[in-house]
PDB file of N, CA and C in Angstrom:
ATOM      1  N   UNK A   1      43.558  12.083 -16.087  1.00  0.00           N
ATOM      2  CA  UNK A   1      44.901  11.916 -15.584  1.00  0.00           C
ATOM      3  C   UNK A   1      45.893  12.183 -16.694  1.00  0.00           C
ATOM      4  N   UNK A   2      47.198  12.321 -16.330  1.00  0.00           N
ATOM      5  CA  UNK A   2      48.475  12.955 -17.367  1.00  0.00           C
ATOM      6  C   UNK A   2      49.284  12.516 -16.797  1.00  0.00           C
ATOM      7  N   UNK A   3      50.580  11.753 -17.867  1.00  0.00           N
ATOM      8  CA  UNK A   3      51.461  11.262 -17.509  1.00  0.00           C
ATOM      9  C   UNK A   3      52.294  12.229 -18.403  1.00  0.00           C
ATOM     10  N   UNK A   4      53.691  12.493 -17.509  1.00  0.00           N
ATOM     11  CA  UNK A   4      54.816  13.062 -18.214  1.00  0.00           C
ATOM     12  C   UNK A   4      55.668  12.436 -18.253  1.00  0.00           C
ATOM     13  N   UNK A   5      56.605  11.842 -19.826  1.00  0.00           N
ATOM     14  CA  UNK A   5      57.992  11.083 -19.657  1.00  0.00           C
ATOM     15  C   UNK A   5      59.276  12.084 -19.986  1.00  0.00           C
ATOM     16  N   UNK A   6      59.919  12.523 -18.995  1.00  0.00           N
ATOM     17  CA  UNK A   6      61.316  13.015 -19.099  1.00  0.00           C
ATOM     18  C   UNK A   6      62.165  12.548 -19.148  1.00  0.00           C
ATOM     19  N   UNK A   7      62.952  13.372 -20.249  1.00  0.00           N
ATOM     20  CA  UNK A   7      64.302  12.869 -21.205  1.00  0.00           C
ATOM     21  C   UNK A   7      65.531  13.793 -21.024  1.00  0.00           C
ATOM     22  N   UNK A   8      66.479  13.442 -20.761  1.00  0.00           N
ATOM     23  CA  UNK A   8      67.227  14.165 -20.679  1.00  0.00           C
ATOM     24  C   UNK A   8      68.725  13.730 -21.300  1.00  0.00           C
ATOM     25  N   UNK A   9      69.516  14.089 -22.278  1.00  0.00           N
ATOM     26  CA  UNK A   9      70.629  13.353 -22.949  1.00  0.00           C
ATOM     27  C   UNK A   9      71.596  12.697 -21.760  1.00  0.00           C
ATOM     28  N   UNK A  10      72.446  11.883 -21.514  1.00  0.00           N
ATOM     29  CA  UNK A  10      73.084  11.377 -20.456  1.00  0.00           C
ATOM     30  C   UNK A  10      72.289  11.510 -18.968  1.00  0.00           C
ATOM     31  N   UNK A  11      70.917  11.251 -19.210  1.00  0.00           N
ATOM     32  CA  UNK A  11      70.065  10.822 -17.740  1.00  0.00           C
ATOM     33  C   UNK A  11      69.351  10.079 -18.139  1.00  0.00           C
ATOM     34  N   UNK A  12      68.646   9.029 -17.183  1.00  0.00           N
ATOM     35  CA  UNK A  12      67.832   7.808 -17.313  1.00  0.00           C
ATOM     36  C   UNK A  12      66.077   8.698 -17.455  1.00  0.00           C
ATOM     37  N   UNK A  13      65.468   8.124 -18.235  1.00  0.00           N
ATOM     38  CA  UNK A  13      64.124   8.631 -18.501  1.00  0.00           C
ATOM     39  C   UNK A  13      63.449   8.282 -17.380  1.00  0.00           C
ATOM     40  N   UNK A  14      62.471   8.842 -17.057  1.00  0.00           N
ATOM     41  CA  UNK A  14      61.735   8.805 -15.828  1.00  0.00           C
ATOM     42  C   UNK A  14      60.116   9.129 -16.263  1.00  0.00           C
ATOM     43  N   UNK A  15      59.140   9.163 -15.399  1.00  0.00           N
ATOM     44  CA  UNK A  15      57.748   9.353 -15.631  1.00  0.00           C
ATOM     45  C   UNK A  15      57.548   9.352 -14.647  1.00  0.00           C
ATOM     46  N   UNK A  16      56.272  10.685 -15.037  1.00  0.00           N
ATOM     47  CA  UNK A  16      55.555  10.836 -13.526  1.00  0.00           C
ATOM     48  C   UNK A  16      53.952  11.130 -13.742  1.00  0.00           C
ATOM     49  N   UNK A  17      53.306  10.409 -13.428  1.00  0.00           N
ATOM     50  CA  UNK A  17      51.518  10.560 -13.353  1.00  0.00           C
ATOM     51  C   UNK A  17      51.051  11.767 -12.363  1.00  0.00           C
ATOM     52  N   UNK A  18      49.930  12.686 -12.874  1.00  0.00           N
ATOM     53  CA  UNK A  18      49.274  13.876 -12.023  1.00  0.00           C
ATOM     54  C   UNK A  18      48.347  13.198 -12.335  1.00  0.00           C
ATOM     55  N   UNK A  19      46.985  13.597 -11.259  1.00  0.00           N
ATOM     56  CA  UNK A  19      45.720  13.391 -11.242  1.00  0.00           C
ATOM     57  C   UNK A  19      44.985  14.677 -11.098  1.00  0.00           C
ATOM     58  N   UNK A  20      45.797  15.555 -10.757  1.00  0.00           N
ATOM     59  CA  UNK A  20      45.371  17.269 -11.351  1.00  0.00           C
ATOM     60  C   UNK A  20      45.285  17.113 -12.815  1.00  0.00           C
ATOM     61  N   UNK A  21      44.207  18.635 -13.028  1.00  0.00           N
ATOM     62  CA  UNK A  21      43.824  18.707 -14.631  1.00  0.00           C
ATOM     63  C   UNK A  21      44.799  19.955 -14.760  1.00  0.00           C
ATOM     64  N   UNK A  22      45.799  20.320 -14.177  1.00  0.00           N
ATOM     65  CA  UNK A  22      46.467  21.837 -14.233  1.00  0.00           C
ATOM     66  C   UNK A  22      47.892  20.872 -13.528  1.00  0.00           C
ATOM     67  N   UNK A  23      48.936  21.120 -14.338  1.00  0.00           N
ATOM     68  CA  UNK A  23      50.568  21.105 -13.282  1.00  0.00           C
ATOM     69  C   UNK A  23      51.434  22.455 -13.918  1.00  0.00           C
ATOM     70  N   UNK A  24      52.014  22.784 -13.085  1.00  0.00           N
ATOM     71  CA  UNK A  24      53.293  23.332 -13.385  1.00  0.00           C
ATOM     72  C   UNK A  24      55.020  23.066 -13.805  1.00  0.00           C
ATOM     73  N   UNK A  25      55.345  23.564 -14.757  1.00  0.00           N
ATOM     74  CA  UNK A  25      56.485  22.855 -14.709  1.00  0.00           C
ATOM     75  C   UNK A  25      57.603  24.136 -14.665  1.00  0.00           C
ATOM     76  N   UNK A  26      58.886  23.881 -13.801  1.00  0.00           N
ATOM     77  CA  UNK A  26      59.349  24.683 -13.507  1.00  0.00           C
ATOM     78  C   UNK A  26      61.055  24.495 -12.722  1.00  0.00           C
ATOM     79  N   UNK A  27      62.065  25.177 -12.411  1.00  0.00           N
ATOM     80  CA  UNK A  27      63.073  24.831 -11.706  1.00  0.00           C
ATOM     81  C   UNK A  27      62.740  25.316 -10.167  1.00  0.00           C
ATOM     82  N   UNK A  28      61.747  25.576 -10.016  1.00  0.00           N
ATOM     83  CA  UNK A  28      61.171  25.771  -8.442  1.00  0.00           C
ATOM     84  C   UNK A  28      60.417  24.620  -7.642  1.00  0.00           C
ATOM     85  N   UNK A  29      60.936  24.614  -6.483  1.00  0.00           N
ATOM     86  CA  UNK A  29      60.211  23.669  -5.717  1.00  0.00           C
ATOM     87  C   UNK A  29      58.761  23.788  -5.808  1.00  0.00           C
ATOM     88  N   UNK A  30      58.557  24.564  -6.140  1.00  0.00           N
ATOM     89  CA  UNK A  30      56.843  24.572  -5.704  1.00  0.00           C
ATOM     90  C   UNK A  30      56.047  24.221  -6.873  1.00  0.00           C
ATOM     91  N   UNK A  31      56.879  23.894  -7.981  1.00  0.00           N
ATOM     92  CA  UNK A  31      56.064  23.531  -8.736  1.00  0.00           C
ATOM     93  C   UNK A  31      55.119  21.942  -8.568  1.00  0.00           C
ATOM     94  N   UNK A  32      54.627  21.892  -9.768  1.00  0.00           N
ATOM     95  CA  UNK A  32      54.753  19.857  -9.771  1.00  0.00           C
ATOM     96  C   UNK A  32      55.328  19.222 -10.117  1.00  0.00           C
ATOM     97  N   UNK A  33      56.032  19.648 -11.091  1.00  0.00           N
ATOM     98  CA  UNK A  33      57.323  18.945 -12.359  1.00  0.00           C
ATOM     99  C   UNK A  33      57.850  19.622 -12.399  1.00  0.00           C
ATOM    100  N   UNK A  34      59.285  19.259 -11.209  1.00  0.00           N
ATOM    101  CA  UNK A  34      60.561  20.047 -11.038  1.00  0.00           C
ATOM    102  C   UNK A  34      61.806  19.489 -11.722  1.00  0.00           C
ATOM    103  N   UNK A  35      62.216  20.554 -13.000  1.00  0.00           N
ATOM    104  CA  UNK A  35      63.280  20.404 -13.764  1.00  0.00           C
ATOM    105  C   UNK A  35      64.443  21.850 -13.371  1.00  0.00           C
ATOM    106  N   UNK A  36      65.733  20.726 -12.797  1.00  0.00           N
ATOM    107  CA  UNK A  36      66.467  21.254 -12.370  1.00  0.00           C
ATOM    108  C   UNK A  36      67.701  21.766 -13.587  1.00  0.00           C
ATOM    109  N   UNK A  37      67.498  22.447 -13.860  1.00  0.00           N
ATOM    110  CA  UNK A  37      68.833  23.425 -15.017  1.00  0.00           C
ATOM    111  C   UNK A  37      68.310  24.868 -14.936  1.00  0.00           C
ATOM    112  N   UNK A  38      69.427  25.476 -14.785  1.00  0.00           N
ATOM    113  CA  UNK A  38      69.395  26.806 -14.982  1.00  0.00           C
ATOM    114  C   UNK A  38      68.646  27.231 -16.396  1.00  0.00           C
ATOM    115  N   UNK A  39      69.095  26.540 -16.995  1.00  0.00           N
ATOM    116  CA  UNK A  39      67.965  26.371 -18.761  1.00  0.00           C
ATOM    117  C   UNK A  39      66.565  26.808 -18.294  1.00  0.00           C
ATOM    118  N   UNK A  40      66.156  26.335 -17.238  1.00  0.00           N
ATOM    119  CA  UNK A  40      64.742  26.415 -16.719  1.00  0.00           C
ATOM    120  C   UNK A  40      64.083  27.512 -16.010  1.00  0.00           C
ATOM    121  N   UNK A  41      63.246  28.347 -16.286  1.00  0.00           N
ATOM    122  CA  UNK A  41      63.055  29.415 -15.194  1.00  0.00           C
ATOM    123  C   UNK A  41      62.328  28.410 -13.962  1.00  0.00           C
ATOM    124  N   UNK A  42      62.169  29.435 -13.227  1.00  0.00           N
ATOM    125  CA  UNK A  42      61.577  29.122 -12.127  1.00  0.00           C
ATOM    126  C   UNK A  42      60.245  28.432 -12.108  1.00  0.00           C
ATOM    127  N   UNK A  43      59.165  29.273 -12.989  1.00  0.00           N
ATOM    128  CA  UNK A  43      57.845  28.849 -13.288  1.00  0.00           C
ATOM    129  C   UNK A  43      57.645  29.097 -14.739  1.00  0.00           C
ATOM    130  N   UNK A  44      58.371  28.055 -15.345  1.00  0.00           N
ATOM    131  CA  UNK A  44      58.567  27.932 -16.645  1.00  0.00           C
ATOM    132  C   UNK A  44      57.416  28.145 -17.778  1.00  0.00           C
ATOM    133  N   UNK A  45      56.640  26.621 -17.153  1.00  0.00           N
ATOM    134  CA  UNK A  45      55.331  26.669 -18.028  1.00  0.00           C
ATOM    135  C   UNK A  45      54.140  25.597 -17.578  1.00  0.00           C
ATOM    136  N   UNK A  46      53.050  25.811 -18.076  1.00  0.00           N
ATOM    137  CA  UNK A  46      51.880  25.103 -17.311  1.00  0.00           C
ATOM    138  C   UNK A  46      51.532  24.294 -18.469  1.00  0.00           C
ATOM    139  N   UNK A  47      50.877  22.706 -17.987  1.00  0.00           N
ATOM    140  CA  UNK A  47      50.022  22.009 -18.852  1.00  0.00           C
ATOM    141  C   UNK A  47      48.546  21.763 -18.308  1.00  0.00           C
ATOM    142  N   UNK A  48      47.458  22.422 -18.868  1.00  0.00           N
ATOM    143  CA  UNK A  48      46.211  21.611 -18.274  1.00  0.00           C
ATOM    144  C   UNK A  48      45.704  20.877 -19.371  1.00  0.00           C
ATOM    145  N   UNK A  49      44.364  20.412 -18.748  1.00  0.00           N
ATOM    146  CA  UNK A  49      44.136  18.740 -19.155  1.00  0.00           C
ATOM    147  C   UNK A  49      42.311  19.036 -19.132  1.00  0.00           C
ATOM    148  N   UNK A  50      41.619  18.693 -20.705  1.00  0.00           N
ATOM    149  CA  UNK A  50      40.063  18.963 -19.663  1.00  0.00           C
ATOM    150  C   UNK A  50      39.772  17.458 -20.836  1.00  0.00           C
ATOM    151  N   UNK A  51      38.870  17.196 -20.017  1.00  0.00           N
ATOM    152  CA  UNK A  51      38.032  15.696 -20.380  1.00  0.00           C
ATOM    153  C   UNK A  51      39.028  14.717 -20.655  1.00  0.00           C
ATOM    154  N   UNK A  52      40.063  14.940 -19.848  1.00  0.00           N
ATOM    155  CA  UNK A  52      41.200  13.892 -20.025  1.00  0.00           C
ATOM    156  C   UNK A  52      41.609  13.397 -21.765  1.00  0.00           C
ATOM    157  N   UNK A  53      41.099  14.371 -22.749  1.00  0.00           N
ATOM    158  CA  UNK A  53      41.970  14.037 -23.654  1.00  0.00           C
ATOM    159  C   UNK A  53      42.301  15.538 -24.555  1.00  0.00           C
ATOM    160  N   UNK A  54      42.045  17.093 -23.947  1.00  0.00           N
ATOM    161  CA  UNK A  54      42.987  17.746 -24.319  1.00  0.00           C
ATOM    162  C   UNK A  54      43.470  18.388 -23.394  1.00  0.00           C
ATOM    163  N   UNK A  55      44.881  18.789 -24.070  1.00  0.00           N
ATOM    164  CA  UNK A  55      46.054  19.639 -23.544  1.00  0.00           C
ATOM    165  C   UNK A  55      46.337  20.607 -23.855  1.00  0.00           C
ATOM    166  N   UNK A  56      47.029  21.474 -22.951  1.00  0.00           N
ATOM    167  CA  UNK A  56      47.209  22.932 -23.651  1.00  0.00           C
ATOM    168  C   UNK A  56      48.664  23.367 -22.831  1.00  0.00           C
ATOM    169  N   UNK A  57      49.141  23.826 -23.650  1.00  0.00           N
ATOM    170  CA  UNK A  57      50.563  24.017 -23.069  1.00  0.00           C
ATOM    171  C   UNK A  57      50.819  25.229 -22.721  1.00  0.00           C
ATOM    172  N   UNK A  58      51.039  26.199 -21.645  1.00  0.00           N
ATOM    173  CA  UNK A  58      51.210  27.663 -22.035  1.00  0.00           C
ATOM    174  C   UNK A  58      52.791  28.097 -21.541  1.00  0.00           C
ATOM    175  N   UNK A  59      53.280  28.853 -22.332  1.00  0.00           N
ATOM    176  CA  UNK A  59      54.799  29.246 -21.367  1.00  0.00           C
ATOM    177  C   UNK A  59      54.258  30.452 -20.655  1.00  0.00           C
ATOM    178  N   UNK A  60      55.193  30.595 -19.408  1.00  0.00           N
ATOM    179  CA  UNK A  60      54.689  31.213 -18.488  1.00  0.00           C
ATOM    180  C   UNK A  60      55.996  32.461 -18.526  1.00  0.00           C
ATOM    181  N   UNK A  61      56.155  32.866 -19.627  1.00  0.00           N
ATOM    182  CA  UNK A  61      57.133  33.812 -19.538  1.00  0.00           C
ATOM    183  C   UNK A  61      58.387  33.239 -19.333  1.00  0.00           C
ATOM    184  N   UNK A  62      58.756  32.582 -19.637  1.00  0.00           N
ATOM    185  CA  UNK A  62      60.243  32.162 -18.906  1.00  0.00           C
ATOM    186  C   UNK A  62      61.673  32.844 -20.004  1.00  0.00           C
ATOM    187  N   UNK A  63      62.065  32.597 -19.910  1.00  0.00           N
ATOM    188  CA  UNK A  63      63.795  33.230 -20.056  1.00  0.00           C
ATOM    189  C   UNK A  63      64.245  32.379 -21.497  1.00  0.00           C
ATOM    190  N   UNK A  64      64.394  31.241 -21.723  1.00  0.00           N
ATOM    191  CA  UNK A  64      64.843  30.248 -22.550  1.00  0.00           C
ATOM    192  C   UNK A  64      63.925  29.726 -23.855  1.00  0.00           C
ATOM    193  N   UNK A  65      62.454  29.837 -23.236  1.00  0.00           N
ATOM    194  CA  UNK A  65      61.493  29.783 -24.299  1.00  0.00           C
ATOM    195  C   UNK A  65      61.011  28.274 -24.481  1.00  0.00           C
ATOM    196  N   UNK A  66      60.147  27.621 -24.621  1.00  0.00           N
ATOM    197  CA  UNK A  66      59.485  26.605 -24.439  1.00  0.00           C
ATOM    198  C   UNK A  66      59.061  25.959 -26.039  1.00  0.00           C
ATOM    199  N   UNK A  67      59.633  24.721 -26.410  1.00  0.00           N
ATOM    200  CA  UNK A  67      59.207  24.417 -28.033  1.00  0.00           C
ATOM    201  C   UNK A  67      58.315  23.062 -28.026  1.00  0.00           C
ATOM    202  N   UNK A  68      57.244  23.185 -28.711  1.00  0.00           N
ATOM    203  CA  UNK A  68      56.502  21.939 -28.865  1.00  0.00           C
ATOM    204  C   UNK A  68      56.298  21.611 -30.322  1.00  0.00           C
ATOM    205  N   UNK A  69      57.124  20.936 -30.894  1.00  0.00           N
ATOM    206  CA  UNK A  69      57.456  19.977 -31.759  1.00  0.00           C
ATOM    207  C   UNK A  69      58.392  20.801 -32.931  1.00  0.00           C
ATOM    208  N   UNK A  70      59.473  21.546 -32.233  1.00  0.00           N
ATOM    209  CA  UNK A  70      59.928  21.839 -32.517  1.00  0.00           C
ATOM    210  C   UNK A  70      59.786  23.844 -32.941  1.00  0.00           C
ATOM    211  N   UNK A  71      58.744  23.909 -32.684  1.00  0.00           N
ATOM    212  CA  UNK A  71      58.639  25.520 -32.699  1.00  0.00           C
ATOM    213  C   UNK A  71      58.459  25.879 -31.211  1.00  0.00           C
ATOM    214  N   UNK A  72      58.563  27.189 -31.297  1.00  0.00           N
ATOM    215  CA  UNK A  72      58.841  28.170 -30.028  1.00  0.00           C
ATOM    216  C   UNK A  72      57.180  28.246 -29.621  1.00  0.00           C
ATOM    217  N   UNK A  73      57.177  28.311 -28.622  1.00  0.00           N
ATOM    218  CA  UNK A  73      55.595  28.444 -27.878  1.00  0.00           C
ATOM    219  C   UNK A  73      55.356  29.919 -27.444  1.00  0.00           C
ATOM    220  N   UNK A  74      54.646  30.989 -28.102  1.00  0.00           N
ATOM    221  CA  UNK A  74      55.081  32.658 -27.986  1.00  0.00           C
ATOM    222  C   UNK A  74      54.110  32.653 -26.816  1.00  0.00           C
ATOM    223  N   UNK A  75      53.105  32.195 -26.593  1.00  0.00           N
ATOM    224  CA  UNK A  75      51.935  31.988 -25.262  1.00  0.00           C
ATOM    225  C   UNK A  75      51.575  30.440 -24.794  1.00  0.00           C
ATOM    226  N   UNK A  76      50.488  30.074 -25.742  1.00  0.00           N
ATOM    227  CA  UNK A  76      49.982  28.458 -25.191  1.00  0.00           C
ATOM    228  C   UNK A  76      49.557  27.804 -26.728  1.00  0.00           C
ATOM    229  N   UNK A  77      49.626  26.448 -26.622  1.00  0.00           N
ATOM    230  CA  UNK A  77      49.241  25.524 -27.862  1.00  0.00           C
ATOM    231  C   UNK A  77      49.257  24.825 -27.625  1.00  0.00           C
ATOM    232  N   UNK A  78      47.471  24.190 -28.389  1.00  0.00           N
ATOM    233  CA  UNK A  78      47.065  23.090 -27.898  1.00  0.00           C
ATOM    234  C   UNK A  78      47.950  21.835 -28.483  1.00  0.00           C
ATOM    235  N   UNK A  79      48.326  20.675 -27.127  1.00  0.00           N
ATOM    236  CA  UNK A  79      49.210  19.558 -28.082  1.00  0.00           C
ATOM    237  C   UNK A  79      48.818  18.634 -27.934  1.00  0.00           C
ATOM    238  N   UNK A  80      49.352  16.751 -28.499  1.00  0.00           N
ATOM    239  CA  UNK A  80      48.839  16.009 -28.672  1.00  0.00           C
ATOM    240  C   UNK A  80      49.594  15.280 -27.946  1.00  0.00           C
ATOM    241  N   UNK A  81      49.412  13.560 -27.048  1.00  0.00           N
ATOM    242  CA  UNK A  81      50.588  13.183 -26.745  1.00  0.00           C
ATOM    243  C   UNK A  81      51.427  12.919 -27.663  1.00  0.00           C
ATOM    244  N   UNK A  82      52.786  12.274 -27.347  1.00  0.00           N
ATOM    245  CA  UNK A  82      53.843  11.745 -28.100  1.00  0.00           C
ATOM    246  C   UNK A  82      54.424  12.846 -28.952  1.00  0.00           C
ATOM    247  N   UNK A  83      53.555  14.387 -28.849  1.00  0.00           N
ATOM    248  CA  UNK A  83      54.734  14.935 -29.699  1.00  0.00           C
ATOM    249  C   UNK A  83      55.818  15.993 -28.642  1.00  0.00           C
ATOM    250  N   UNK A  84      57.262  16.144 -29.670  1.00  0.00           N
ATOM    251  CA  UNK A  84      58.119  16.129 -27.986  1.00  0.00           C
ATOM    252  C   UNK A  84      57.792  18.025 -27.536  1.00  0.00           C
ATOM    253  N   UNK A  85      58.004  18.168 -26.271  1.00  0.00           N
ATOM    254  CA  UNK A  85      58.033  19.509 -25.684  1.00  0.00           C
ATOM    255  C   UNK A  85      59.316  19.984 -25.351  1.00  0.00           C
ATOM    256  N   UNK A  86      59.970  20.741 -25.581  1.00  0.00           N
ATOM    257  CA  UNK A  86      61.357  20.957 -24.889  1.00  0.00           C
ATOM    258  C   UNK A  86      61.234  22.129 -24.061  1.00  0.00           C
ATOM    259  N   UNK A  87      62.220  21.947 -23.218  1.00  0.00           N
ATOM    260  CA  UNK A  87      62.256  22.774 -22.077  1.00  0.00           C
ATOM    261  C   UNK A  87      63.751  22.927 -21.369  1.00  0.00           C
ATOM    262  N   UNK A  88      64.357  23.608 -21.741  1.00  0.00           N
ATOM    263  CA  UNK A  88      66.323  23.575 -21.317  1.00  0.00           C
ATOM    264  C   UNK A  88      66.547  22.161 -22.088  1.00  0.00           C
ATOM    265  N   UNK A  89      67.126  21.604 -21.057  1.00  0.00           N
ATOM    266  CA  UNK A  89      67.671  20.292 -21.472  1.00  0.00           C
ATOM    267  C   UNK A  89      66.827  19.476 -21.837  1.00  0.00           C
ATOM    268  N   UNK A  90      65.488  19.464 -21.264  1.00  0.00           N
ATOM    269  CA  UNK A  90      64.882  18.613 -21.166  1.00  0.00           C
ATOM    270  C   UNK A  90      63.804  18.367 -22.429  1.00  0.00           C
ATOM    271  N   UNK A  91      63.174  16.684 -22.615  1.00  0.00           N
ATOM    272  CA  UNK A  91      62.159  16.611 -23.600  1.00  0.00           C
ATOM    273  C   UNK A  91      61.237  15.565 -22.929  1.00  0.00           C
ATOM    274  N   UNK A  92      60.082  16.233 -23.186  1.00  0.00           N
ATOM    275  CA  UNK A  92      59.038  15.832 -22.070  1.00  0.00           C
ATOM    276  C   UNK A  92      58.166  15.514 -22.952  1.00  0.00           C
ATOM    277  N   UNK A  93      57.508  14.428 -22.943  1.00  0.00           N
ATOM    278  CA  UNK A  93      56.344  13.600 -23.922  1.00  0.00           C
ATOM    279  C   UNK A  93      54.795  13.439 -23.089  1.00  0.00           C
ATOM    280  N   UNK A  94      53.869  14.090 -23.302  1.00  0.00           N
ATOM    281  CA  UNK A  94      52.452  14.042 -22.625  1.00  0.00           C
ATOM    282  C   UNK A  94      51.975  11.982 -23.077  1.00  0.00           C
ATOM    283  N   UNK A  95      51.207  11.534 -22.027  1.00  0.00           N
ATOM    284  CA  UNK A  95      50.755  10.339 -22.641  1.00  0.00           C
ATOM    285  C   UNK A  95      49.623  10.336 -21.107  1.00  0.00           C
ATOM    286  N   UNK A  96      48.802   9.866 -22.272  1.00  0.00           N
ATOM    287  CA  UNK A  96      47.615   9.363 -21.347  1.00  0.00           C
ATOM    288  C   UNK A  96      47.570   8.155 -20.003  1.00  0.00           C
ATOM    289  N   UNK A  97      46.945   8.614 -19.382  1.00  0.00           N
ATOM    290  CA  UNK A  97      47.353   7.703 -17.946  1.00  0.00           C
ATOM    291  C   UNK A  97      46.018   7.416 -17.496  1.00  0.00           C
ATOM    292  N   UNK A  98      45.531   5.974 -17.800  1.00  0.00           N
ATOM    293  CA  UNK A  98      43.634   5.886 -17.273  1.00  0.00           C
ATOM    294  C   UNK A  98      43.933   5.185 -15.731  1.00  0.00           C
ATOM    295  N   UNK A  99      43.222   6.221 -14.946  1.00  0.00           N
ATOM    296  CA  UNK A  99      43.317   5.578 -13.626  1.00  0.00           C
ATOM    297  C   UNK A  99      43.250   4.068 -13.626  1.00  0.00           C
ATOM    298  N   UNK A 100      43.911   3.067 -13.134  1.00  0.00           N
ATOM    299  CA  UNK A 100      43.749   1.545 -13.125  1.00  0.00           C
ATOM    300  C   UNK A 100      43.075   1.072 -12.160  1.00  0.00           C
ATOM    301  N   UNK A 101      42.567   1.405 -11.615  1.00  0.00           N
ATOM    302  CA  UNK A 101      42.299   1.165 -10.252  1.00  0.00           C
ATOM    303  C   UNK A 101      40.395   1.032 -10.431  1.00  0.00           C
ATOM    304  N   UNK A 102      39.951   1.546 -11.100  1.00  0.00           N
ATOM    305  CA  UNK A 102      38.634   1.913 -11.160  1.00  0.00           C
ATOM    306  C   UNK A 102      38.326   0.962 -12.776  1.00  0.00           C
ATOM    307  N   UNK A 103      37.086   0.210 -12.655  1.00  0.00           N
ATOM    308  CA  UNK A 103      36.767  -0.444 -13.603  1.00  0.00           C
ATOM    309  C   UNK A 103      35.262  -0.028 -14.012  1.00  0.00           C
ATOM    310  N   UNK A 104      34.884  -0.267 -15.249  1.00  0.00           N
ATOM    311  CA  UNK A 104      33.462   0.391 -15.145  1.00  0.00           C
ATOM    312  C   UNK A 104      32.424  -0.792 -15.058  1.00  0.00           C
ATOM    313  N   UNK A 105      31.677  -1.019 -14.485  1.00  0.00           N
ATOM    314  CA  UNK A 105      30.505  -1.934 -14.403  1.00  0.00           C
ATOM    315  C   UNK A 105      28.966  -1.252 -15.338  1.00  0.00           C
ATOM    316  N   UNK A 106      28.309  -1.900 -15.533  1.00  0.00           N
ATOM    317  CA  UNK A 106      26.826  -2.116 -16.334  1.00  0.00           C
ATOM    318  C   UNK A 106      26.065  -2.615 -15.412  1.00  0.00           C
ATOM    319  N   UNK A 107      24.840  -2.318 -15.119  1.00  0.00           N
ATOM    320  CA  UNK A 107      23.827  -2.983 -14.532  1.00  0.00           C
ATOM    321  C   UNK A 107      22.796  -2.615 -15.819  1.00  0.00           C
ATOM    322  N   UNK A 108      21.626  -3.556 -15.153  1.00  0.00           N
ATOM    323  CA  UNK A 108      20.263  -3.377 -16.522  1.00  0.00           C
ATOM    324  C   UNK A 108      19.937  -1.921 -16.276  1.00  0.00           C
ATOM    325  N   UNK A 109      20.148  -1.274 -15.462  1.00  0.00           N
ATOM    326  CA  UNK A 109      19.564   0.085 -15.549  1.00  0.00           C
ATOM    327  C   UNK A 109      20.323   1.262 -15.683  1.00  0.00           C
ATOM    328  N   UNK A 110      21.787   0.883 -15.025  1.00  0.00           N
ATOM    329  CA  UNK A 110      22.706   2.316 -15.506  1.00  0.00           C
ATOM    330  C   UNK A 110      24.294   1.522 -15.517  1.00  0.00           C
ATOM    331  N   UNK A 111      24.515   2.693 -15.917  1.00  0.00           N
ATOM    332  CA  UNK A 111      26.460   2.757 -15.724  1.00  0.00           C
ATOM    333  C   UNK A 111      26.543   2.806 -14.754  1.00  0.00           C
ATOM    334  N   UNK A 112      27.881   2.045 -14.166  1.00  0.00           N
ATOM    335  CA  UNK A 112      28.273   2.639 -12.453  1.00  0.00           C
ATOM    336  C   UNK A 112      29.487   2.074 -12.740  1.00  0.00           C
ATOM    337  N   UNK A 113      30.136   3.452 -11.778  1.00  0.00           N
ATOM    338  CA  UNK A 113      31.598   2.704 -11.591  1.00  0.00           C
ATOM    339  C   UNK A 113      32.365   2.338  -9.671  1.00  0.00           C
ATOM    340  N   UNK A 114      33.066   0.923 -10.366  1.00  0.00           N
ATOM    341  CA  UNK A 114      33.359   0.552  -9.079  1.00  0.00           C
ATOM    342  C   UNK A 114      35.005  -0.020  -8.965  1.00  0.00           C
ATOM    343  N   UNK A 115      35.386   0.470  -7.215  1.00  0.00           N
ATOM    344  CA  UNK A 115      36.672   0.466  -7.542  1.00  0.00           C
ATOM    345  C   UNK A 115      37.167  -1.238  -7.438  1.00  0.00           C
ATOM    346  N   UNK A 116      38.870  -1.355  -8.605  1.00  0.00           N
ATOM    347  CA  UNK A 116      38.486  -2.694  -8.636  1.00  0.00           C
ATOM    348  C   UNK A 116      39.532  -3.433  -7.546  1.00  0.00           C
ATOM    349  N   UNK A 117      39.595  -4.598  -7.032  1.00  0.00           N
ATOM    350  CA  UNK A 117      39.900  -5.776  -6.232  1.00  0.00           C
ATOM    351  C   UNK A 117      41.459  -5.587  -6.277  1.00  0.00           C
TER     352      UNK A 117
END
């Protein structure tokens, strides 16, 4: 899972959890993480996610150019949470999100997981 926290100067920060290993971020509806400024292309840029602890950032061609931690992103780079991404206005922080819902149990013979109460 992937949590995104968006920042925006004179807007209230917000967060949003995917349970996709792939989102889009973009000023188009169709994305998953819709950032509204003209700053933004349409289908800005993608983050996927594998074994829930790496990331990879790619810009998707866009117009304005995409920076993760302060440099320009010329294709994709792999990032870490907490360091910032910019995107137009916006600064978007990756942070890990462990499903809560699911706890892991032990028996004498295996791992199992079960969902919790």
């Amino acid at each position: 899972m992937l949590a995104v926290v968006v920042s925006q100067a004179g807007a209230p920060t917000w967060r949003k959890t995917f349970a996709a290993r792939e989102i889009t971020i973009g000023r188009s509806m169709t994305n998953d993480l819709v950032l509204s400024s003209s700053e933004v292309s349409r289908q800005h840029a993608r983050i996927t996610v594998r074994f829930n602890v790496r990331y990879t950032l790619f810009d998707r061609g866009s117009s304005h150019g995409t920076r993760y931690g302060g440099q320009l992103v010329s294709n994709y780079v792999a990032v870490m949470p907490q360091v910032p991404i910019e995107i137009g206005p916006y600064t978007l922080t990756i942070e890990r999100a462990q499903p809560s819902s699911w706890i892991r149990m032990r028996s004498s013979s295996s791992a199992m997981w079960s969902r919790s109460a």
